[in-house]
C-alpha atoms as a PDB file:
ATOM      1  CA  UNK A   1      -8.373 -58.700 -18.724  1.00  0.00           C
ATOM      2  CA  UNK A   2      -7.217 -57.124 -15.581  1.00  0.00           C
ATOM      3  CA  UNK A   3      -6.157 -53.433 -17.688  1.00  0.00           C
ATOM      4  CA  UNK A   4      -9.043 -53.660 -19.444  1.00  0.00           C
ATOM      5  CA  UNK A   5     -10.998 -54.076 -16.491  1.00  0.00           C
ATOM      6  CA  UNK A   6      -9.361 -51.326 -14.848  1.00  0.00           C
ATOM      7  CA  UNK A   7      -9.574 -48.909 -17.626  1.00  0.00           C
ATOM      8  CA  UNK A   8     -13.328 -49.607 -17.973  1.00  0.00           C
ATOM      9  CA  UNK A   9     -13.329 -48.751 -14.172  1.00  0.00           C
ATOM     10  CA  UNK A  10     -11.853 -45.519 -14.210  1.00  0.00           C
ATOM     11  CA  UNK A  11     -13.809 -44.725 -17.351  1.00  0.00           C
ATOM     12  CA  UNK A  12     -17.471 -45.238 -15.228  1.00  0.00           C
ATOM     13  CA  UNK A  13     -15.741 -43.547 -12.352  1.00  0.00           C
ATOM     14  CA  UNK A  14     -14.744 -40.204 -14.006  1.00  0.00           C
ATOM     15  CA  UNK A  15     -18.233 -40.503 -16.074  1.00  0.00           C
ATOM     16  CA  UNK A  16     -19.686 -40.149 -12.512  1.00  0.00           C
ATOM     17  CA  UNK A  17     -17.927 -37.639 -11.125  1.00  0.00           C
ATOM     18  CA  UNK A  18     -18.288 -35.486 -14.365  1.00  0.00           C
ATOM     19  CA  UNK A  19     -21.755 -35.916 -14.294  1.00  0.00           C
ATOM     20  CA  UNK A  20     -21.623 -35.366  -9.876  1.00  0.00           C
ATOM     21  CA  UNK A  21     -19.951 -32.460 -10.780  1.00  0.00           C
ATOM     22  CA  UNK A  22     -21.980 -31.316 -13.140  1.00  0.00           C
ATOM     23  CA  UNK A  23     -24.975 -31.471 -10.771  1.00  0.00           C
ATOM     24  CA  UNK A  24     -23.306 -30.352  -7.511  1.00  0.00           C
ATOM     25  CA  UNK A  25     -23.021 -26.806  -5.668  1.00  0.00           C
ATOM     26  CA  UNK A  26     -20.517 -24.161  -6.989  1.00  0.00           C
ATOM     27  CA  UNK A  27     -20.254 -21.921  -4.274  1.00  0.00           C
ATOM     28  CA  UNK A  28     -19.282 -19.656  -6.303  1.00  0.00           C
ATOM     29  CA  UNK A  29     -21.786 -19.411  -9.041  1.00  0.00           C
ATOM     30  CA  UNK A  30     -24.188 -19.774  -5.939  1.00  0.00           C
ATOM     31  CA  UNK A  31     -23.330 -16.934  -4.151  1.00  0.00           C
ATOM     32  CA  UNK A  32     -23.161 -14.570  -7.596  1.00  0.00           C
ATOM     33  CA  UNK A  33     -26.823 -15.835  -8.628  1.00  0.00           C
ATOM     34  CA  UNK A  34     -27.742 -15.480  -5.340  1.00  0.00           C
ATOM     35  CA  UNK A  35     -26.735 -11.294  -5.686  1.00  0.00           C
ATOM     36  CA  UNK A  36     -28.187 -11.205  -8.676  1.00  0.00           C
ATOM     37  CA  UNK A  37     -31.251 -12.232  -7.152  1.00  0.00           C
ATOM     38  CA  UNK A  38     -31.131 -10.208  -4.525  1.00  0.00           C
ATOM     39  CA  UNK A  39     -30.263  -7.125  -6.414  1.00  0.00           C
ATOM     40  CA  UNK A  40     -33.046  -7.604  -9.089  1.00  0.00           C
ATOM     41  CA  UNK A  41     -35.553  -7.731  -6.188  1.00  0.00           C
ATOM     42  CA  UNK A  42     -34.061  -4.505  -4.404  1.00  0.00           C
ATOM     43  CA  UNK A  43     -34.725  -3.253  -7.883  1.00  0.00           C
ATOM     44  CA  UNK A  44     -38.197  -4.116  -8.329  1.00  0.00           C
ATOM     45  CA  UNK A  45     -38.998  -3.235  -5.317  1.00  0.00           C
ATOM     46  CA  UNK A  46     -37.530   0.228  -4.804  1.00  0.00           C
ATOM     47  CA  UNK A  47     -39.473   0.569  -8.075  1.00  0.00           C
ATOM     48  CA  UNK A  48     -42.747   0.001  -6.610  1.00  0.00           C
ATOM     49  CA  UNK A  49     -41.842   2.510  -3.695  1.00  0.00           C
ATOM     50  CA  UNK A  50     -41.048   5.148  -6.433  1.00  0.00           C
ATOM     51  CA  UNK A  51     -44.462   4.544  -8.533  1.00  0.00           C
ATOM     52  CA  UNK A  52     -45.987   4.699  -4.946  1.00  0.00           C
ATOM     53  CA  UNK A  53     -43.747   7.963  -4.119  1.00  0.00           C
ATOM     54  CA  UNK A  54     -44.445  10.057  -7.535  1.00  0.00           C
ATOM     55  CA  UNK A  55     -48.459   8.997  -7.181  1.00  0.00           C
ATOM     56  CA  UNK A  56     -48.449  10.335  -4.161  1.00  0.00           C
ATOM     57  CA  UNK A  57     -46.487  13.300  -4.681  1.00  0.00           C
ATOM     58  CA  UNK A  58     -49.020  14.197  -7.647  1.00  0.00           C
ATOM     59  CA  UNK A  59     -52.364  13.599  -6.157  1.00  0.00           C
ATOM     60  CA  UNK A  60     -51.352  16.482  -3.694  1.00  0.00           C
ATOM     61  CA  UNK A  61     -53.627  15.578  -0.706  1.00  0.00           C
ATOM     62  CA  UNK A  62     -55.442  12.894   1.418  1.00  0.00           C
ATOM     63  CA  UNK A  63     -57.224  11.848   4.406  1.00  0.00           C
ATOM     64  CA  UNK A  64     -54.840  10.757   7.133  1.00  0.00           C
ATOM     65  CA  UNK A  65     -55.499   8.965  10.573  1.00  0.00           C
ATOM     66  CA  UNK A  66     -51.930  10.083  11.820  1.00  0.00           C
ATOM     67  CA  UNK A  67     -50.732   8.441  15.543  1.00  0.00           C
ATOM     68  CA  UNK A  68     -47.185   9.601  17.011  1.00  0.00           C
ATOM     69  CA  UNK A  69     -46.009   7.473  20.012  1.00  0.00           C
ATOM     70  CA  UNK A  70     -42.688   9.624  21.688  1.00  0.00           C
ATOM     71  CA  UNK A  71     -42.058   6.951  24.214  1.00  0.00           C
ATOM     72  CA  UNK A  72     -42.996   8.742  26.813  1.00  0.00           C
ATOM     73  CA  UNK A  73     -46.855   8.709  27.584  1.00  0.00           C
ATOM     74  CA  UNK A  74     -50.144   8.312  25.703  1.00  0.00           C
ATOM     75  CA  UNK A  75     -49.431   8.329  21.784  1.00  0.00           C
ATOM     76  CA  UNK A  76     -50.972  12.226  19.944  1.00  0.00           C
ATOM     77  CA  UNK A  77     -53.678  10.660  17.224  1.00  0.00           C
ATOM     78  CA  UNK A  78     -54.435  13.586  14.784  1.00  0.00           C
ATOM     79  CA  UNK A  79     -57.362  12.809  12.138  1.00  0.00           C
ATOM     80  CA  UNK A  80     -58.301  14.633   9.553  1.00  0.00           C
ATOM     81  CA  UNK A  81     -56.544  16.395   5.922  1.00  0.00           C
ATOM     82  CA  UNK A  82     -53.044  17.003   4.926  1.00  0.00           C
ATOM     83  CA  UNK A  83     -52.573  18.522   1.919  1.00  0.00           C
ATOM     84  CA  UNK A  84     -48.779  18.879   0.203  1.00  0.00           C
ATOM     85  CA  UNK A  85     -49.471  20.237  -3.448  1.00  0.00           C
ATOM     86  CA  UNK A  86     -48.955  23.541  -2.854  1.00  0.00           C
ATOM     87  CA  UNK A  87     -46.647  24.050   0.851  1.00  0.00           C
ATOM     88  CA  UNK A  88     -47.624  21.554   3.756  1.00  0.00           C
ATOM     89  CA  UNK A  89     -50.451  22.023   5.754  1.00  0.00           C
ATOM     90  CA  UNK A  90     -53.266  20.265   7.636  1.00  0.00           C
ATOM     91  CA  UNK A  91     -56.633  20.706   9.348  1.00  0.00           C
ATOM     92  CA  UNK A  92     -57.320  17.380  11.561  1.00  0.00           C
ATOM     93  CA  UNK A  93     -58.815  16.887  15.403  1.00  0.00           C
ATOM     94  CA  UNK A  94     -56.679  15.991  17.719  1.00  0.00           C
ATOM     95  CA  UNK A  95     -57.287  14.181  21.167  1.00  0.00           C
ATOM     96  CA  UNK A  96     -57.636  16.920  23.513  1.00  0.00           C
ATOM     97  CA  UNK A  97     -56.122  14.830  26.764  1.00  0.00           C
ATOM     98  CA  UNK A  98     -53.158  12.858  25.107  1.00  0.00           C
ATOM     99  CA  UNK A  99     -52.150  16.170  23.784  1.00  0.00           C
ATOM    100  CA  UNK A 100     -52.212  17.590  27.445  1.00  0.00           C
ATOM    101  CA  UNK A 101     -54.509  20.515  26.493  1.00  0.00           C
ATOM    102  CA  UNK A 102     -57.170  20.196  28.477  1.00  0.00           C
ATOM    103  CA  UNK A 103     -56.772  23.369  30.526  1.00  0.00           C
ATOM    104  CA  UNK A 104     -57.534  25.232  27.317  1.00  0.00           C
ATOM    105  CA  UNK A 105     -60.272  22.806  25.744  1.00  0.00           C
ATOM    106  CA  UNK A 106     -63.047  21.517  27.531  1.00  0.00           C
ATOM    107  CA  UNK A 107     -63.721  19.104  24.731  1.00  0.00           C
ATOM    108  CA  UNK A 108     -62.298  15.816  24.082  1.00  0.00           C
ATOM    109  CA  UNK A 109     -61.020  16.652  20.936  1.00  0.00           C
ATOM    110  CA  UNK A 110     -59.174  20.065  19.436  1.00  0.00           C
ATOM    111  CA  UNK A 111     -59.243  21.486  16.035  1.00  0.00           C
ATOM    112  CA  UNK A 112     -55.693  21.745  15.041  1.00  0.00           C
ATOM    113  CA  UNK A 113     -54.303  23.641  11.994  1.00  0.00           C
ATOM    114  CA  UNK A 114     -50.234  24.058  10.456  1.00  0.00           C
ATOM    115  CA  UNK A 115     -50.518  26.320   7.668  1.00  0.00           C
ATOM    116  CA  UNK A 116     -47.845  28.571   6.558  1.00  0.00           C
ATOM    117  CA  UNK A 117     -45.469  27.505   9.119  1.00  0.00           C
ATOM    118  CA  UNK A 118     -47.593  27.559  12.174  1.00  0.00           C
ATOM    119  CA  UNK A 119     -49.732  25.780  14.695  1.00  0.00           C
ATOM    120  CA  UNK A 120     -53.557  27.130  14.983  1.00  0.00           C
ATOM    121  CA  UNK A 121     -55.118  25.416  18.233  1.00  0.00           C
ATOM    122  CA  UNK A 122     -59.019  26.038  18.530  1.00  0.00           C
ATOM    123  CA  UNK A 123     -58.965  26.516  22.610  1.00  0.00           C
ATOM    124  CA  UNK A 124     -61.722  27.687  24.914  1.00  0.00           C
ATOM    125  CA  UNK A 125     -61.680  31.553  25.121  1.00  0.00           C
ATOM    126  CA  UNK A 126     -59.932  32.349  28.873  1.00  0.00           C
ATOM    127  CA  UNK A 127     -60.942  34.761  30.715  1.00  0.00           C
ATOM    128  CA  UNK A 128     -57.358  36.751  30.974  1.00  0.00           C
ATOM    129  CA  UNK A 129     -53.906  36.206  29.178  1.00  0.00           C
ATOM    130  CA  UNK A 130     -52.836  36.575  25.489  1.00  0.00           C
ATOM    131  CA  UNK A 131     -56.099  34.146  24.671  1.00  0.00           C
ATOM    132  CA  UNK A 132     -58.458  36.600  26.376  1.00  0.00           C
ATOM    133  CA  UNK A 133     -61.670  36.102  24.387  1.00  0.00           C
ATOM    134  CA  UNK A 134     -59.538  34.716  21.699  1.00  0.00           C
ATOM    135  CA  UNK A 135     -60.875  31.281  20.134  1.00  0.00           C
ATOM    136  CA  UNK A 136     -57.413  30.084  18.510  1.00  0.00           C
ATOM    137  CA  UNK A 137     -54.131  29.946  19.915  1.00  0.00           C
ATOM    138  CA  UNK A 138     -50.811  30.113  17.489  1.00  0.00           C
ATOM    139  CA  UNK A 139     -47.622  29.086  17.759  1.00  0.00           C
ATOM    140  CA  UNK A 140     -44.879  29.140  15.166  1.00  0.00           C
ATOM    141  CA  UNK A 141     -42.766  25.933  14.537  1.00  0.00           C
ATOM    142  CA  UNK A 142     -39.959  28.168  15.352  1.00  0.00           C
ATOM    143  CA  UNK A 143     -41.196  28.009  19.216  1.00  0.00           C
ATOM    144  CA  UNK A 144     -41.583  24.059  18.637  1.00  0.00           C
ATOM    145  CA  UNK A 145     -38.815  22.821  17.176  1.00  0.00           C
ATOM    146  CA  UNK A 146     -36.051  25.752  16.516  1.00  0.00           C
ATOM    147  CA  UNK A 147     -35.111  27.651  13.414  1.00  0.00           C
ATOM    148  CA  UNK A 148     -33.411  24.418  11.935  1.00  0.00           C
ATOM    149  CA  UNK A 149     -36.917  22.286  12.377  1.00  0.00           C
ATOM    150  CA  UNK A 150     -38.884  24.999  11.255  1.00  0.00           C
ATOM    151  CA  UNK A 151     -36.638  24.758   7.898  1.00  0.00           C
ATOM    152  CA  UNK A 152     -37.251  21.284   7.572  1.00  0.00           C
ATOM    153  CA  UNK A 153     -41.366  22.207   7.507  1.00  0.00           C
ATOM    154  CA  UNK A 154     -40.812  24.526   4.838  1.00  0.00           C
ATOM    155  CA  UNK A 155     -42.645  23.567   1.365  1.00  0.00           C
ATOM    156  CA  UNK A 156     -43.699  20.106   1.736  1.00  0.00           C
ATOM    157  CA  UNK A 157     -41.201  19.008   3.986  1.00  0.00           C
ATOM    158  CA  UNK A 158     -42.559  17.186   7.087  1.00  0.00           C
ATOM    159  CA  UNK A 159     -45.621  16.124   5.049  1.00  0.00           C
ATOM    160  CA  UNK A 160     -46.648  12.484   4.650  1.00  0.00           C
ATOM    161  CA  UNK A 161     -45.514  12.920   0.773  1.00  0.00           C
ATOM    162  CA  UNK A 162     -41.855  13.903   2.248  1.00  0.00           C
ATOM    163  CA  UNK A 163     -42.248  10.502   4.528  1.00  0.00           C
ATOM    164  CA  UNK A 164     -42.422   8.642   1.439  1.00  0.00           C
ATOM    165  CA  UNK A 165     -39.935  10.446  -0.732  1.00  0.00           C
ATOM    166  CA  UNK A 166     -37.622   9.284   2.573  1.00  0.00           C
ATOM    167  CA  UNK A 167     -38.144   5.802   0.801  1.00  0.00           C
ATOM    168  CA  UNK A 168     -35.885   6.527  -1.752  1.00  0.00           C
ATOM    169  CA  UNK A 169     -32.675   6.550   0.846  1.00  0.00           C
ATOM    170  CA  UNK A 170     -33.390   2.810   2.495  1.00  0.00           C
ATOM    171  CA  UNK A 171     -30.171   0.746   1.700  1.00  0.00           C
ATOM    172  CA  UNK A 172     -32.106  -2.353   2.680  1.00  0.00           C
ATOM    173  CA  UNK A 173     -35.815  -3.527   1.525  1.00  0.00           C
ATOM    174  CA  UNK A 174     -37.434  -6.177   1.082  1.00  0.00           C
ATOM    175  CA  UNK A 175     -41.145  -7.236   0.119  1.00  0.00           C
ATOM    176  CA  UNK A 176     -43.129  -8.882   2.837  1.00  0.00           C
ATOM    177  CA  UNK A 177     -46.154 -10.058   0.611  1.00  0.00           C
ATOM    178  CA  UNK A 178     -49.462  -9.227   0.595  1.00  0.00           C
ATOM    179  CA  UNK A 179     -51.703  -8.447   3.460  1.00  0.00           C
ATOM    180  CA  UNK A 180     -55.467  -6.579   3.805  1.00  0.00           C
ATOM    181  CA  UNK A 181     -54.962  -3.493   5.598  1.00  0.00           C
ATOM    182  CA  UNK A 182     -58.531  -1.127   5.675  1.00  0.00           C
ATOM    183  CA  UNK A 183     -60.343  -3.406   3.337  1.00  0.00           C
ATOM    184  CA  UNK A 184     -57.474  -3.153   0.552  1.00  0.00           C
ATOM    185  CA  UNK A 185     -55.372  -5.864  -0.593  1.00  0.00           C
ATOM    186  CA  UNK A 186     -52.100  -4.532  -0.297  1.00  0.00           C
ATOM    187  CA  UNK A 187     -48.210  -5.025  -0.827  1.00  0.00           C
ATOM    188  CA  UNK A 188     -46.110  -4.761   2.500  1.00  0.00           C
ATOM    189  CA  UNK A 189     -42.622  -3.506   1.744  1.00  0.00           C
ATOM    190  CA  UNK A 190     -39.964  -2.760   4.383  1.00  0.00           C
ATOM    191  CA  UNK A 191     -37.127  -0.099   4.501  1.00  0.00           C
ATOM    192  CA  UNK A 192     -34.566   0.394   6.377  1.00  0.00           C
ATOM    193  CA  UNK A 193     -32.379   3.961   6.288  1.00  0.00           C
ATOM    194  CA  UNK A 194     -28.930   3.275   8.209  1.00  0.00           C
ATOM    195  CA  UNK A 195     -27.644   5.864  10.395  1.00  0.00           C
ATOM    196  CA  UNK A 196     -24.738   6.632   7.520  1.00  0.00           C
ATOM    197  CA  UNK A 197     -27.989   7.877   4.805  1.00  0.00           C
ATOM    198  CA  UNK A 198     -30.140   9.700   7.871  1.00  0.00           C
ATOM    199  CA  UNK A 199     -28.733  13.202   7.261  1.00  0.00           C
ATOM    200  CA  UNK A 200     -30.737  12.780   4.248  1.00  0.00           C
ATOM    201  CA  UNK A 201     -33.619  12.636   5.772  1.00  0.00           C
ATOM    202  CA  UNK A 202     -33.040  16.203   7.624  1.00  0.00           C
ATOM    203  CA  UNK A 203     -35.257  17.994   5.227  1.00  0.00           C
ATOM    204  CA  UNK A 204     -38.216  16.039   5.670  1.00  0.00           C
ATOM    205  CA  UNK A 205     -37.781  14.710   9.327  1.00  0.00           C
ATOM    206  CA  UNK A 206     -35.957  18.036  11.191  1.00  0.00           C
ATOM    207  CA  UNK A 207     -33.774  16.589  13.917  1.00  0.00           C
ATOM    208  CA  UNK A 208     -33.346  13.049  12.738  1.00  0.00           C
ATOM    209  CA  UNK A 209     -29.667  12.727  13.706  1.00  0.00           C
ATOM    210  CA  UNK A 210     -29.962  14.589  17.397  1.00  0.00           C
ATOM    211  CA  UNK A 211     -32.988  11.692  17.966  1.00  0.00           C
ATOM    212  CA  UNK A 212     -30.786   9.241  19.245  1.00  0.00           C
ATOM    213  CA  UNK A 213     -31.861   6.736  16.657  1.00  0.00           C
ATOM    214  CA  UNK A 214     -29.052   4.695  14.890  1.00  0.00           C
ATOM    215  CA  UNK A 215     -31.782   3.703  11.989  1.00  0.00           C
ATOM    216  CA  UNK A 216     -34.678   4.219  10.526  1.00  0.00           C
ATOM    217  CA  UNK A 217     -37.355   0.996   9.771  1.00  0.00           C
ATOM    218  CA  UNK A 218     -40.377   2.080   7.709  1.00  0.00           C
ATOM    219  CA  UNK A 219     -43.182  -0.028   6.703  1.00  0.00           C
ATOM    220  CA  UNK A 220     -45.373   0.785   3.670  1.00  0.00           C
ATOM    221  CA  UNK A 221     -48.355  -0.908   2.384  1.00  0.00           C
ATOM    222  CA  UNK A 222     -49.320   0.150  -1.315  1.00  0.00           C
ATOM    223  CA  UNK A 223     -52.227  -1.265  -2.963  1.00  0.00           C
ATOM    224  CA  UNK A 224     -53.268  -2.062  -6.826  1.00  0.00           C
ATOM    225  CA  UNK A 225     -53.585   1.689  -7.925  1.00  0.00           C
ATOM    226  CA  UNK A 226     -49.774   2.870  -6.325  1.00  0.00           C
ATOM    227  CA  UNK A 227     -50.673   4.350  -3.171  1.00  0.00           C
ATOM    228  CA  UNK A 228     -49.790   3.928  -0.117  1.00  0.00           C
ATOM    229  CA  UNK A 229     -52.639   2.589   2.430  1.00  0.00           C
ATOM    230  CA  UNK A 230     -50.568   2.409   5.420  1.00  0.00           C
ATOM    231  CA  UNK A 231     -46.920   3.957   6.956  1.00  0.00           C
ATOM    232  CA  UNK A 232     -45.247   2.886   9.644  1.00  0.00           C
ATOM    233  CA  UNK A 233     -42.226   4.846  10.884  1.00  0.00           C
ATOM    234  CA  UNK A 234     -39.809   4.050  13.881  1.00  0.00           C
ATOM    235  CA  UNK A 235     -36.646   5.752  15.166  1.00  0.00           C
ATOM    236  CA  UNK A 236     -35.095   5.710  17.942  1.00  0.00           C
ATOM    237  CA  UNK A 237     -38.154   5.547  20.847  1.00  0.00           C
ATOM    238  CA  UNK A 238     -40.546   7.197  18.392  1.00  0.00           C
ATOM    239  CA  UNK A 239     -43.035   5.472  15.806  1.00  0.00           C
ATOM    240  CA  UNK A 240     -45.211   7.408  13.849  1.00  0.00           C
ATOM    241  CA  UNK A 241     -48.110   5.475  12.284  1.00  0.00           C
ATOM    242  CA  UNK A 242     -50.226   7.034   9.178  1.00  0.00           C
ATOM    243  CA  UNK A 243     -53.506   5.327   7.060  1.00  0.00           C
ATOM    244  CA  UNK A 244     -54.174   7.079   3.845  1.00  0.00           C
ATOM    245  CA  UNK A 245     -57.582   7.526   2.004  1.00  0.00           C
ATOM    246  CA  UNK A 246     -59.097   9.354  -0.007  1.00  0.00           C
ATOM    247  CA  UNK A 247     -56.563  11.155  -2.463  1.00  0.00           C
ATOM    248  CA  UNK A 248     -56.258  13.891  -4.265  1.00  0.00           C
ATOM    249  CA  UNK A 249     -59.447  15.573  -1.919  1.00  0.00           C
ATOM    250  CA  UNK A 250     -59.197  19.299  -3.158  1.00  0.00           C
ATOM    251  CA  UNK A 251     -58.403  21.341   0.346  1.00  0.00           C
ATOM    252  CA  UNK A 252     -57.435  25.170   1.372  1.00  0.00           C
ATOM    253  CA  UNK A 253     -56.363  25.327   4.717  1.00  0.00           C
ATOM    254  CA  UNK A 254     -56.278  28.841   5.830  1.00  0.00           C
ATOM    255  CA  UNK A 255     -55.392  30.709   9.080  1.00  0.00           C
ATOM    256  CA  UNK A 256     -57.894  31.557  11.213  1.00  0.00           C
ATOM    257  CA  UNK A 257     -58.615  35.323  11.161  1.00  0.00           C
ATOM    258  CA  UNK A 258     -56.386  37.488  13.036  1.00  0.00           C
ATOM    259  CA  UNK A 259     -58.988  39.646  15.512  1.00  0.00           C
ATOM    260  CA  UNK A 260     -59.514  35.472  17.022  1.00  0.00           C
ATOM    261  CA  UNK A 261     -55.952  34.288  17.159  1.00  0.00           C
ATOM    262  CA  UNK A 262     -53.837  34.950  20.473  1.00  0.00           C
ATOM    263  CA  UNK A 263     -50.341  34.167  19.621  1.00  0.00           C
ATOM    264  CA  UNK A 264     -47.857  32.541  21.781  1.00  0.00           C
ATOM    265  CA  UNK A 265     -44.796  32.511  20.168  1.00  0.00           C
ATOM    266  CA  UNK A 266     -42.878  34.364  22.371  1.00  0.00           C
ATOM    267  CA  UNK A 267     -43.609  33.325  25.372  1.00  0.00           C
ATOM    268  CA  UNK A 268     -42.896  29.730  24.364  1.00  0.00           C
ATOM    269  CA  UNK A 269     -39.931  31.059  23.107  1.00  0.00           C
ATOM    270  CA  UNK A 270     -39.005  33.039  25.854  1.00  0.00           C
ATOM    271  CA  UNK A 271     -39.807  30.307  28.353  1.00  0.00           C
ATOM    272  CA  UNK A 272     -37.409  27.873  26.161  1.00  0.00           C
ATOM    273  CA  UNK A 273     -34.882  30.211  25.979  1.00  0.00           C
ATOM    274  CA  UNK A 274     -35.199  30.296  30.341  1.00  0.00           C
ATOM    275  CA  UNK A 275     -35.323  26.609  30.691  1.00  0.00           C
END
């Protein structure tokens, strides 16, 4: 009675711990379903971002509310067009007095236009100077940012189609869920470029890698049709914010005529090149 009893014991007890076992954690298997899961999100996610990316690439144009906050005073807000379908360019109003250029604008905000490479500020005519009588003021990118940012303006780098082709380099995203952002319903995403994928991002962000910044965390909201409705970049102590609308908008931005443009390109180079 006593071996039968004991076999009938260690009969129920390795039933349990077969079916225990059967039940309990592998870490293991937990940790490899766990990467799967993990990687079949990046997937899906990354492609929403490219659906986003190519939609945006295609429709060539939009109306941007563009803020850039360098860390060191009032953040530049610049409203108005960008176009990318055929070289970058733009024609938006700027905020005369966080732009500092109230000594040649009287106004509280300034027509600004980039098209072929260069900066076309509509100033106040002055009296004397290179903008004698002149209404516009140019300056090449060269005079801004050097011949290497310059480069990285070139075609439709620097546009906000080249901010979200950046997308494409994040080693870590994730989906945030969905939040209304201008009346949309839209997807947040997040993205997050280490410092090891940044010289990637040369072309469409000259000067990434002399910034300081050790990453690069943007925020994207895309809504039911694959387009972005918001961007939010940050490196280092700069964050440029951007809200889309209005899409594919046909626009020619052209230079203003010559006989009204005083350009300053030299001097601004020839006042960097002093110091």
């Amino acid at each position: 009675m006593k071996v039968k009893y004991t076999a009938a014991w260690v009969g129920l007890t390795a039933a349990a711990l077969a079916a225990a076992t059967g039940c309990s954690s592998d870490p293991v298997r937990d940790t490899a379903q766990k990467a799967a899961e993990v990687a079949d999100s990046s997937e899906k996610i990354m492609a929403a971002l490219t659906r986003a990316t190519d939609r945006t690439e295609q429709l060539g144009s939009a109306e941007v509310r563009m803020t850039t906050d360098v860390g060191t005073g009032t953040p530049v807000a610049m409203d108005g067009t960008y176009s990318w379908g055929d070289g970058y360019a733009f024609d938006v109003q700027m905020d005369t007095a966080a732009a500092q250029m109230q000594q040649l604008q009287d106004a509280p905000t300034m027509r600004v236009l980039f098209v072929d490479g260069a900066y076309y500020y509509d100033v106040d005519p002055q009296a004397t100077g290179p903008l004698a009588g002149k209404e516009w003021m140019k300056v090449d990118s060269s005079a801004v940012f050097g011949e290497q940012g310059s480069q990285a303006l070139s075609g439709s780098n620097g546009s906000p189609s080249a901010s979200m082709k950046g997308l494409k380099y994040a080693k870590d995203v994730e989906n945030l869920g969905s939040e209304t952002v201008n009346g949309k319903t839209a997807t947040h995403y997040r993205a997050v470029v280490d410092q090891e994928r940044m010289g990637s991002l040369e072309d469409a962000f000259g000067g990434l890698t002399d910034s300081g910044a050790t990453s690069i965390t943007m925020d994207v909201w895309v809504d039911a049709e694959d387009l972005p409705v918001r961007m939010v970049q940050e490196f280092g102590a700069m964050k440029v914010s951007m809200d889309f609308a209005e899409f594919g908008r046909t626009v020619v931005v052209k230079a203003p005529p010559a006989a009204q443009t005083g350009d300053l390109t030299e001097a601004l180079e020839e006042a960097g090149a002093a110091g």
